[in-house]
C-alpha atoms as a PDB file:
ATOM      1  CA  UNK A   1     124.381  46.868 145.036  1.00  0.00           C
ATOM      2  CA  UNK A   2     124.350  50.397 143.101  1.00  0.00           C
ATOM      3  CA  UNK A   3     124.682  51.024 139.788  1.00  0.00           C
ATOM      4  CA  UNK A   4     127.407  52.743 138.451  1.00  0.00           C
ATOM      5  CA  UNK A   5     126.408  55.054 135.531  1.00  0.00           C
ATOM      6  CA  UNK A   6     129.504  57.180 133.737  1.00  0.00           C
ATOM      7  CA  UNK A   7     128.341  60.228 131.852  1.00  0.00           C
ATOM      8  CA  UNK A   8     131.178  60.823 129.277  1.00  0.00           C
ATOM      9  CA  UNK A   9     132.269  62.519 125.751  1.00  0.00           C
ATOM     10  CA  UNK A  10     134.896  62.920 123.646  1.00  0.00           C
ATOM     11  CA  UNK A  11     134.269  66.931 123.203  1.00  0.00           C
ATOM     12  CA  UNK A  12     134.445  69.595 126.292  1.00  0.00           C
ATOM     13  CA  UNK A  13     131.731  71.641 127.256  1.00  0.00           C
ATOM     14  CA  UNK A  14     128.556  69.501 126.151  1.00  0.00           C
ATOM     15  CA  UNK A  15     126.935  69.689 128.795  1.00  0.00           C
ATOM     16  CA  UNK A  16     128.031  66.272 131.006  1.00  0.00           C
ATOM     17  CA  UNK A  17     128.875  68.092 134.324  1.00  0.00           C
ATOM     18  CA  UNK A  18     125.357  69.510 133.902  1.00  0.00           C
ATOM     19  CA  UNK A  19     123.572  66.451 133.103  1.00  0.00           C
ATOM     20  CA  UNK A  20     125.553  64.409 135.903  1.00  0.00           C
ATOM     21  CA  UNK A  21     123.662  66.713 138.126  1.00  0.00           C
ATOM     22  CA  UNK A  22     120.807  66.478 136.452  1.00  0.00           C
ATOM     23  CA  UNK A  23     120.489  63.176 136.313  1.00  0.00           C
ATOM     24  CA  UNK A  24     121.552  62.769 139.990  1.00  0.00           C
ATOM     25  CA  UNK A  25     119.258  65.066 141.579  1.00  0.00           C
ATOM     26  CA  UNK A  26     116.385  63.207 139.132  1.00  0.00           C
ATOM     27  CA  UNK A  27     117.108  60.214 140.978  1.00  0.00           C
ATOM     28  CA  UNK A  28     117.397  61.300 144.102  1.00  0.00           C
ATOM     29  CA  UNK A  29     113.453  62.748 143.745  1.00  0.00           C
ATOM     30  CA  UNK A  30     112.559  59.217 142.358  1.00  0.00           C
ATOM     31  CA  UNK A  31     113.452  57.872 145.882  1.00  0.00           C
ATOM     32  CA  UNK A  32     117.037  56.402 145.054  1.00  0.00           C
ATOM     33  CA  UNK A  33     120.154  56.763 147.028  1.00  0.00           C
ATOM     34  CA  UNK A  34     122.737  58.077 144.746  1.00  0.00           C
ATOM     35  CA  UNK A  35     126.379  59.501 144.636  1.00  0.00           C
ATOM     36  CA  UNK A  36     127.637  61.264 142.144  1.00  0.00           C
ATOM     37  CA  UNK A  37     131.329  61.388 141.484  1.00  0.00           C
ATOM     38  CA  UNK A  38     133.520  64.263 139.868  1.00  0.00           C
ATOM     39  CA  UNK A  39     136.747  62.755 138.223  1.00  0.00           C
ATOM     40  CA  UNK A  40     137.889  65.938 136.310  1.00  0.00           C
ATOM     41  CA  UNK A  41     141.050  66.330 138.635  1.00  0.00           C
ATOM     42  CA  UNK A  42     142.678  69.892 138.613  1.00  0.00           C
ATOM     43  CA  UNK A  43     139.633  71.433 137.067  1.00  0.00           C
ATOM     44  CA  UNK A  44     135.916  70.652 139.234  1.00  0.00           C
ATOM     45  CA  UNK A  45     133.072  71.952 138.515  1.00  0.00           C
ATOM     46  CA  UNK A  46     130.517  69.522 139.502  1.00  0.00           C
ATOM     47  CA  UNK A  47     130.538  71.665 143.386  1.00  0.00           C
ATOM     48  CA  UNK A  48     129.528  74.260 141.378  1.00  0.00           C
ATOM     49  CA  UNK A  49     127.005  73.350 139.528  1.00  0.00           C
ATOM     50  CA  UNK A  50     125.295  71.315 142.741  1.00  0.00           C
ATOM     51  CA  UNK A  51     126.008  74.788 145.072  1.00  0.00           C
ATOM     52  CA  UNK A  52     128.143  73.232 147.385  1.00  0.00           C
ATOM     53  CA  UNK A  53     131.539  74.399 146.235  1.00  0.00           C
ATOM     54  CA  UNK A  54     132.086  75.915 149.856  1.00  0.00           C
ATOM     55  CA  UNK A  55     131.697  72.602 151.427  1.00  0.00           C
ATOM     56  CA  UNK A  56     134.854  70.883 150.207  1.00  0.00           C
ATOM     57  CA  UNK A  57     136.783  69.791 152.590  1.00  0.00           C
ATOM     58  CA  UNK A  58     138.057  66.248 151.258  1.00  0.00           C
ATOM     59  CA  UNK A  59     137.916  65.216 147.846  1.00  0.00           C
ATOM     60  CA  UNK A  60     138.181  61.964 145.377  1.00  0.00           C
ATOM     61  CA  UNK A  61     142.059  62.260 145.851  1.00  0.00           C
ATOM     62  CA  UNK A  62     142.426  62.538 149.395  1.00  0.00           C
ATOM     63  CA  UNK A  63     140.236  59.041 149.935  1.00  0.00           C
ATOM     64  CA  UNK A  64     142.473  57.006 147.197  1.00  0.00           C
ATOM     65  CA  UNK A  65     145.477  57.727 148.883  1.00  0.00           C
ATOM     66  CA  UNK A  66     143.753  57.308 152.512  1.00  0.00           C
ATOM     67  CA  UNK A  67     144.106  60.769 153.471  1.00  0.00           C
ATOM     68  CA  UNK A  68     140.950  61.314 154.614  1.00  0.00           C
ATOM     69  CA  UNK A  69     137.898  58.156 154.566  1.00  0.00           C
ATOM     70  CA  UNK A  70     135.029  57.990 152.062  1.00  0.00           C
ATOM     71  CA  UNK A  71     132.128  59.239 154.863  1.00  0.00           C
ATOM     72  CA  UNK A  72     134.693  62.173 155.449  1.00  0.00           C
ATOM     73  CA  UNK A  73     134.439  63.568 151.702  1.00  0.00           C
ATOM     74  CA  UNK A  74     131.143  63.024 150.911  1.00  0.00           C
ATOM     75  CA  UNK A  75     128.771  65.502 151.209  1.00  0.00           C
ATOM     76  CA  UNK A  76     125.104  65.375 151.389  1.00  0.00           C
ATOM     77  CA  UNK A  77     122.832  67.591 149.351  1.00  0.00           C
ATOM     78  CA  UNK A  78     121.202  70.241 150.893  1.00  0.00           C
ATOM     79  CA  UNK A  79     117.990  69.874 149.275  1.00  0.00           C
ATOM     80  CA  UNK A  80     117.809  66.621 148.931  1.00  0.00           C
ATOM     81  CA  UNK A  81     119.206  63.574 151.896  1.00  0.00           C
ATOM     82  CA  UNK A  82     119.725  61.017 149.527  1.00  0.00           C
ATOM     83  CA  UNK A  83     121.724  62.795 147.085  1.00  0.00           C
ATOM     84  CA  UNK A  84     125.142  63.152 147.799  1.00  0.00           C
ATOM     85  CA  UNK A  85     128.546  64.507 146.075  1.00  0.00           C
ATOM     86  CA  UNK A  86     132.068  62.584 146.028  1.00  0.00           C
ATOM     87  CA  UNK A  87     134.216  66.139 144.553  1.00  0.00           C
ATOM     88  CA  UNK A  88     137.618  66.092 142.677  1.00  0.00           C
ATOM     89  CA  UNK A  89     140.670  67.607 143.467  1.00  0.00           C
ATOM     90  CA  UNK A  90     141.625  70.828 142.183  1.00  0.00           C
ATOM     91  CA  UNK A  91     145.480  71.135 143.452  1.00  0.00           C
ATOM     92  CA  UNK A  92     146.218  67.604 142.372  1.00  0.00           C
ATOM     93  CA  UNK A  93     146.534  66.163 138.193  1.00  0.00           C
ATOM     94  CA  UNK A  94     144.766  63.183 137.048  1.00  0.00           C
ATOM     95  CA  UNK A  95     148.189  61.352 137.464  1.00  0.00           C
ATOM     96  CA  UNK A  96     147.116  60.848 140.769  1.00  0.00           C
ATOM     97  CA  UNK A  97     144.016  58.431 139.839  1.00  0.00           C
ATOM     98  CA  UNK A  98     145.026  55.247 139.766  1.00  0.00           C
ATOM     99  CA  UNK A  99     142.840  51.954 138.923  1.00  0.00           C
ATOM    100  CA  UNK A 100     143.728  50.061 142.208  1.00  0.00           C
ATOM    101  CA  UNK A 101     142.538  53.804 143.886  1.00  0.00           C
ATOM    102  CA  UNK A 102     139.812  53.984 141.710  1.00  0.00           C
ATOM    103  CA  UNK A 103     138.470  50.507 141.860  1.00  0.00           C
ATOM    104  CA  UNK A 104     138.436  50.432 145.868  1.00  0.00           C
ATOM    105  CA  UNK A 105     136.223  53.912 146.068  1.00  0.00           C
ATOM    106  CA  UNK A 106     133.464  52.422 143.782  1.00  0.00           C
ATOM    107  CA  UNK A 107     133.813  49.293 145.529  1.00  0.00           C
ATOM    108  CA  UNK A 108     133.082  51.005 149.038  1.00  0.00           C
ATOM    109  CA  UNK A 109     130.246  53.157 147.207  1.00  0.00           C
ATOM    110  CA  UNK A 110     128.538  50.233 145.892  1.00  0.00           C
ATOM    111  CA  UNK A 111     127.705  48.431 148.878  1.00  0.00           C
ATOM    112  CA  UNK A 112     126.419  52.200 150.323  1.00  0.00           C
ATOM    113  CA  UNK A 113     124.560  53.825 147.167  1.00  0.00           C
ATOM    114  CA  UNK A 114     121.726  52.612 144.200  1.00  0.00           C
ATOM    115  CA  UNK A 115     123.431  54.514 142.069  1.00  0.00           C
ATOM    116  CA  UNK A 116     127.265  56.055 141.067  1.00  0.00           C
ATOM    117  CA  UNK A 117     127.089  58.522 138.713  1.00  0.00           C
ATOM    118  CA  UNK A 118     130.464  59.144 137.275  1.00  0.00           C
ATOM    119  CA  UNK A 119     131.130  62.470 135.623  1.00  0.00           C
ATOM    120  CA  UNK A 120     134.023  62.309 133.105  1.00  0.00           C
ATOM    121  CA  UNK A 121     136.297  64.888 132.541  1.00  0.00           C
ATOM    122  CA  UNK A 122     136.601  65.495 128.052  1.00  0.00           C
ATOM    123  CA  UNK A 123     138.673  63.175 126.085  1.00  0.00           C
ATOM    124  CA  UNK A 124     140.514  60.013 126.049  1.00  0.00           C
ATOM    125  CA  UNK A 125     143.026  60.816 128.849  1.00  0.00           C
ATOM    126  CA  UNK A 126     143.684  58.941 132.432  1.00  0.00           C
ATOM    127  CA  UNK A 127     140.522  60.476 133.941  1.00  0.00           C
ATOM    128  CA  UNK A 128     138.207  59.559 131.344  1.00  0.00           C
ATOM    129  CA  UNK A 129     139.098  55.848 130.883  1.00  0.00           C
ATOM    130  CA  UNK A 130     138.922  55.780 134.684  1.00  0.00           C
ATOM    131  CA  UNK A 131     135.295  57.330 135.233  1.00  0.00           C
ATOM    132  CA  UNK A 132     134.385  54.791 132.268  1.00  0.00           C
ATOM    133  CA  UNK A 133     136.374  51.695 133.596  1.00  0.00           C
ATOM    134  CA  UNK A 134     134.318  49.838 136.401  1.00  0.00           C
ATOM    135  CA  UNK A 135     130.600  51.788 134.570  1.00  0.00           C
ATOM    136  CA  UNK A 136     127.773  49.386 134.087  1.00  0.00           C
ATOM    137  CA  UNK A 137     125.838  51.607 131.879  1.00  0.00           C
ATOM    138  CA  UNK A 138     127.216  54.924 129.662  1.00  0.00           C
ATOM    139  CA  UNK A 139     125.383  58.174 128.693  1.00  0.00           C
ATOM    140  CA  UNK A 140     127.109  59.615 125.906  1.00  0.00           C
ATOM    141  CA  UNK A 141     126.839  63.436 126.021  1.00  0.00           C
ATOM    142  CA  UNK A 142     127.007  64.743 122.509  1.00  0.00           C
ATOM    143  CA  UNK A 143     125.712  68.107 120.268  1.00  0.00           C
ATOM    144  CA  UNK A 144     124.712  68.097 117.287  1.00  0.00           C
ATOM    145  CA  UNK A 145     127.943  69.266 115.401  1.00  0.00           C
ATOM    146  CA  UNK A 146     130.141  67.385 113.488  1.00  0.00           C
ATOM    147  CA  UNK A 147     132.971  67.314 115.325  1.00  0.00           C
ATOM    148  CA  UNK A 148     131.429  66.210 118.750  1.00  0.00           C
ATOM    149  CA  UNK A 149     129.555  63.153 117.121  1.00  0.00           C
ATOM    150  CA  UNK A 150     132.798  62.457 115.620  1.00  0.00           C
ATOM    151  CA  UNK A 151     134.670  62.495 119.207  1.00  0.00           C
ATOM    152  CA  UNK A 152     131.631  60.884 120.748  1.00  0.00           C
ATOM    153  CA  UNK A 153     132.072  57.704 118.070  1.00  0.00           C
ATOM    154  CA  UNK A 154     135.936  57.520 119.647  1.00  0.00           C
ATOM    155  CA  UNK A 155     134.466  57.573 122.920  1.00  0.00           C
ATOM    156  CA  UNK A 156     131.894  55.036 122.146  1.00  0.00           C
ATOM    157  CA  UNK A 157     134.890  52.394 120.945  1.00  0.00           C
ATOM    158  CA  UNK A 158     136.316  53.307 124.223  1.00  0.00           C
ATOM    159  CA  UNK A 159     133.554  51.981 126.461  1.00  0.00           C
ATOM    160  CA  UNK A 160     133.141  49.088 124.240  1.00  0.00           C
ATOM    161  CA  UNK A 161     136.634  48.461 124.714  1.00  0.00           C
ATOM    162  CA  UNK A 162     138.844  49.772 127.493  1.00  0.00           C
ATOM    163  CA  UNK A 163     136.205  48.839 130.729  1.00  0.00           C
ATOM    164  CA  UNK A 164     136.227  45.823 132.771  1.00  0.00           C
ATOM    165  CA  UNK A 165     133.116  44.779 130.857  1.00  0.00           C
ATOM    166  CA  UNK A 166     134.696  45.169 127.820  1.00  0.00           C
ATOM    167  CA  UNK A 167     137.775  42.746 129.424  1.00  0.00           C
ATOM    168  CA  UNK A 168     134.832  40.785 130.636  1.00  0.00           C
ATOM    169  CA  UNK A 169     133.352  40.065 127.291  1.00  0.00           C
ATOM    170  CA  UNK A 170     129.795  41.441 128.397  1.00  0.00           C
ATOM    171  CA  UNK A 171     127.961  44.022 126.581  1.00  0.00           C
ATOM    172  CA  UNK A 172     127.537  47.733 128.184  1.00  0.00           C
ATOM    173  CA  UNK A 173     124.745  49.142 128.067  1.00  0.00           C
ATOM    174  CA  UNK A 174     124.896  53.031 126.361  1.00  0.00           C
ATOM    175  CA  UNK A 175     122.699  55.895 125.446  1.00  0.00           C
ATOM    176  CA  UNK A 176     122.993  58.758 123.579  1.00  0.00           C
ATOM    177  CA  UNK A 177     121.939  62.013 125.192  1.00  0.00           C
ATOM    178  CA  UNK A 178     121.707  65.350 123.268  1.00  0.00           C
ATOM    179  CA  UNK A 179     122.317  68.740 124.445  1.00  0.00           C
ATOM    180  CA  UNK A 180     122.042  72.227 122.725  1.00  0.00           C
ATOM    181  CA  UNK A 181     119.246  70.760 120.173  1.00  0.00           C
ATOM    182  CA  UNK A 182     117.527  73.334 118.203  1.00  0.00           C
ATOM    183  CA  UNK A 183     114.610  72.034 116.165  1.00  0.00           C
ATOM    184  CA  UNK A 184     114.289  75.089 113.777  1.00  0.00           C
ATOM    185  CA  UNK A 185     118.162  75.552 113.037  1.00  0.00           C
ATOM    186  CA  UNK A 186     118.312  71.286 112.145  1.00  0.00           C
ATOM    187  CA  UNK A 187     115.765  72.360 109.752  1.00  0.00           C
ATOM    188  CA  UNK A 188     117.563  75.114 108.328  1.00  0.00           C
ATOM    189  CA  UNK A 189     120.739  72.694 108.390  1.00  0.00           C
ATOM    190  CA  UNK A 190     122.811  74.755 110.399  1.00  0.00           C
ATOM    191  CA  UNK A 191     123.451  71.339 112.805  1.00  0.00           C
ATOM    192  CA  UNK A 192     122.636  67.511 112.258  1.00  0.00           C
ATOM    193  CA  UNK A 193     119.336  66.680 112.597  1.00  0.00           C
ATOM    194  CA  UNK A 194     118.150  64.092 115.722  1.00  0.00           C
ATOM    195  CA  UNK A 195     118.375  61.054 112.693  1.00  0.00           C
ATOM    196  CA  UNK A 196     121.493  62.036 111.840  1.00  0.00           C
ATOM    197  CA  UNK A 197     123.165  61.984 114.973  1.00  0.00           C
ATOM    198  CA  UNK A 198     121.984  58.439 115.663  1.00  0.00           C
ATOM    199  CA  UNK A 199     122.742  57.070 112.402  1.00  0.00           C
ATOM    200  CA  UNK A 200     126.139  57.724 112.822  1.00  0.00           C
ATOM    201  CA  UNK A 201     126.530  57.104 116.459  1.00  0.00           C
ATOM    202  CA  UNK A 202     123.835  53.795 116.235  1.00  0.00           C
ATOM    203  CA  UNK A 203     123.369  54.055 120.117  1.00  0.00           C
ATOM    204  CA  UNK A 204     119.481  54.400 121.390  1.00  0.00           C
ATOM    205  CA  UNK A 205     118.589  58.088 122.184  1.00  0.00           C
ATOM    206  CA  UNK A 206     118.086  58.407 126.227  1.00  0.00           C
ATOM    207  CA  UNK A 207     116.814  62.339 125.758  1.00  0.00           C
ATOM    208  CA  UNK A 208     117.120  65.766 124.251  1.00  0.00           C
ATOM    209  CA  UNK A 209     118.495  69.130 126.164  1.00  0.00           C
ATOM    210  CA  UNK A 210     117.131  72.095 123.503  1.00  0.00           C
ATOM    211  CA  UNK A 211     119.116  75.195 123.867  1.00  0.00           C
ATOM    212  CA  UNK A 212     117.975  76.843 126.633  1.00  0.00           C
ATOM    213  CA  UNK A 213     119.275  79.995 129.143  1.00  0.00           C
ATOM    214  CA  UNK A 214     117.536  78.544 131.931  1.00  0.00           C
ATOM    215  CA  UNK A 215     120.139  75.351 131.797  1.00  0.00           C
ATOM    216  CA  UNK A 216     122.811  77.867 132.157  1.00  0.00           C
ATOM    217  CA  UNK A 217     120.785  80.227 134.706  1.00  0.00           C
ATOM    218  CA  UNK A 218     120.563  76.555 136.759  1.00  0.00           C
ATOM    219  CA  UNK A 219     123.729  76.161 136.717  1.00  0.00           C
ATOM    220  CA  UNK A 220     125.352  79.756 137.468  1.00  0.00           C
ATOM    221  CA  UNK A 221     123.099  79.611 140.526  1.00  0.00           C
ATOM    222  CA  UNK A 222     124.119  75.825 141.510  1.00  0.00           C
ATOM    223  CA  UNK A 223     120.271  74.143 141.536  1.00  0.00           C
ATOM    224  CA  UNK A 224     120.412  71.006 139.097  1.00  0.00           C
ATOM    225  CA  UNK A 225     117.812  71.720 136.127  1.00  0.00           C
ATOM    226  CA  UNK A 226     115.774  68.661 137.428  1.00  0.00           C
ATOM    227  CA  UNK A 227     115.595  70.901 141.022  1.00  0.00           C
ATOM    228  CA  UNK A 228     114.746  74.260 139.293  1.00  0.00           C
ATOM    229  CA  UNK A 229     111.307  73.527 137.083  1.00  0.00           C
ATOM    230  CA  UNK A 230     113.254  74.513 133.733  1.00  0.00           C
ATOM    231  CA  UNK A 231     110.497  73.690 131.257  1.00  0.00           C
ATOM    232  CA  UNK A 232     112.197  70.958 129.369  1.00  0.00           C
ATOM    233  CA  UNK A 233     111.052  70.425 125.858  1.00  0.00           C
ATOM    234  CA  UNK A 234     111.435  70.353 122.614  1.00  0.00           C
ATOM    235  CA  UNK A 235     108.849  72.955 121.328  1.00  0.00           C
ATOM    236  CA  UNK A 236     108.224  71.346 117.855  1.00  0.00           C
ATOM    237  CA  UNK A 237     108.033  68.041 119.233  1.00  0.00           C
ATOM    238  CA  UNK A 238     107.196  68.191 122.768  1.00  0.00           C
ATOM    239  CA  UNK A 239     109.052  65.567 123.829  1.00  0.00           C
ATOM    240  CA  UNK A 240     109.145  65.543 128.126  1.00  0.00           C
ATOM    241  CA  UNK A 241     113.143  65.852 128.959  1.00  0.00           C
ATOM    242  CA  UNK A 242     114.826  62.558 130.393  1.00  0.00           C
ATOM    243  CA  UNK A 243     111.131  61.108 129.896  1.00  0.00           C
ATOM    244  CA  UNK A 244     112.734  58.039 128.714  1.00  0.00           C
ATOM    245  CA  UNK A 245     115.269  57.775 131.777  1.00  0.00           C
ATOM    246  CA  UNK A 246     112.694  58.144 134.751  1.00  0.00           C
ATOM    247  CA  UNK A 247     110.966  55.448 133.363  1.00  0.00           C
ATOM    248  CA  UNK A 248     113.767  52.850 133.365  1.00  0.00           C
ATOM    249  CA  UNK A 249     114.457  54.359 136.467  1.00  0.00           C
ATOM    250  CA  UNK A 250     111.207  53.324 137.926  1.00  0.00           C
END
């Protein structure tokens, strides 16, 4: 039965659509069957960023309210056969999510995928708590400014406390990923350093995204950075990206 993985923050434009990708496409490569879901309603970008925004036909919407089945709005990655995309709506609001709807689509996913990768829309509204609310396991997208560790410690009492886990009494499991780390401006104090971030947060560190144009170049041109051989390191530390993840994924 798969995993279901939600990659969430508090703060917009992080980097989680991105990294859902990312992380997605890593898997895929690693042999695993996984579907990744986009619950930003009204506003998707996750067809973008994976290049197959002229593919939509169904979306997340249309299968909770049994317009169209799950097999109808998947669709499979072109560059990869086990990697496949669940897209939101963009004509519909997140008032149309609803857990009962929600529930039953990770249900039927579960018994067909290794891994659902949820990518959260920003915030603390309906479509966040609902890509967090059946999750096994978080990733907690964050930079290293003030005010998005700040909205990633909300979101962080959210998952520990609004998920059927949570309701459950069991433990989820959450990592801390950072995006838009430069080494020499943490230095210089211009952001919070890598201890910093973690001190306040006190959730392990799954990886580091440095600032980089070839994340964005990735994703203008819709190729996942884990598909495009973007160099991905920290160049005073040399740290391999999402090092850390590919080995728990293995």
């Amino acid at each position: 039965m798969a995993k279901v993985l939600v990659v969430t923050s508090g703060k917009g434009g992080v980097g989680k659509t991105t990294s859902t990708a990312a992380l997605g496409a890593a898997l895929a490569q690693a042999g695993q069957k996984v579907a990744v879901v986009d619950f930003d309603v009204g506003l998707r970008n996750l067809d973008l960023v994976m290049g197959a925004e002229r593919r939509v036909v169904f979306d997340l919407i249309n299968v909770i309210q049994g317009v169209a089945k799950l097999s109808q709005a998947l669709i499979r990655d072109k560059r990869l056969e086990t990697l496949w995309l669940l897209p939101a709506s963009q004509t519909r609001d997140k008032d149309a999510l609803t857990d009962e709807g929600v529930e039953g689509v990770i249900k039927e996913l579960r018994d067909k995928f290794d891994w659902i990768i949820c990518d959260s829309p920003a915030g603390i509204e309906r479509g966040a708590t609902l890509a967090m609310r059946f999750a096994d396991a978080a990733v907690i997208v964050t930079n290293p400014e003030v005010s998005s560790v700040r909205d990633s410690d909300r979101i962080i009492g959210l998952l520990d406390s609004k998920t059927e886990k949570a309701e459950k009494g069991e433990r989820m499991d959450k990592h801390i990923l950072l995006t838009r780390y430069d080494p020499q401006r943490a230095m210089r104090g211009e952001m919070l350093g890598i201890d910093d971030v973690l001190e306040i947060l006190s959730t392990p560190l799954l990886g580091i995204i440095p600032e980089s144009e070839e994340v964005l170049r990735a994703s203008n041109v819709g190729s996942p950075v884990t598909l495009s051989n973007v160099a991905m390191t920290i160049h005073s530390e040399r740290k391999r990206f999402f090092g850390k993840l590919f080995g728990r994924a293995a």
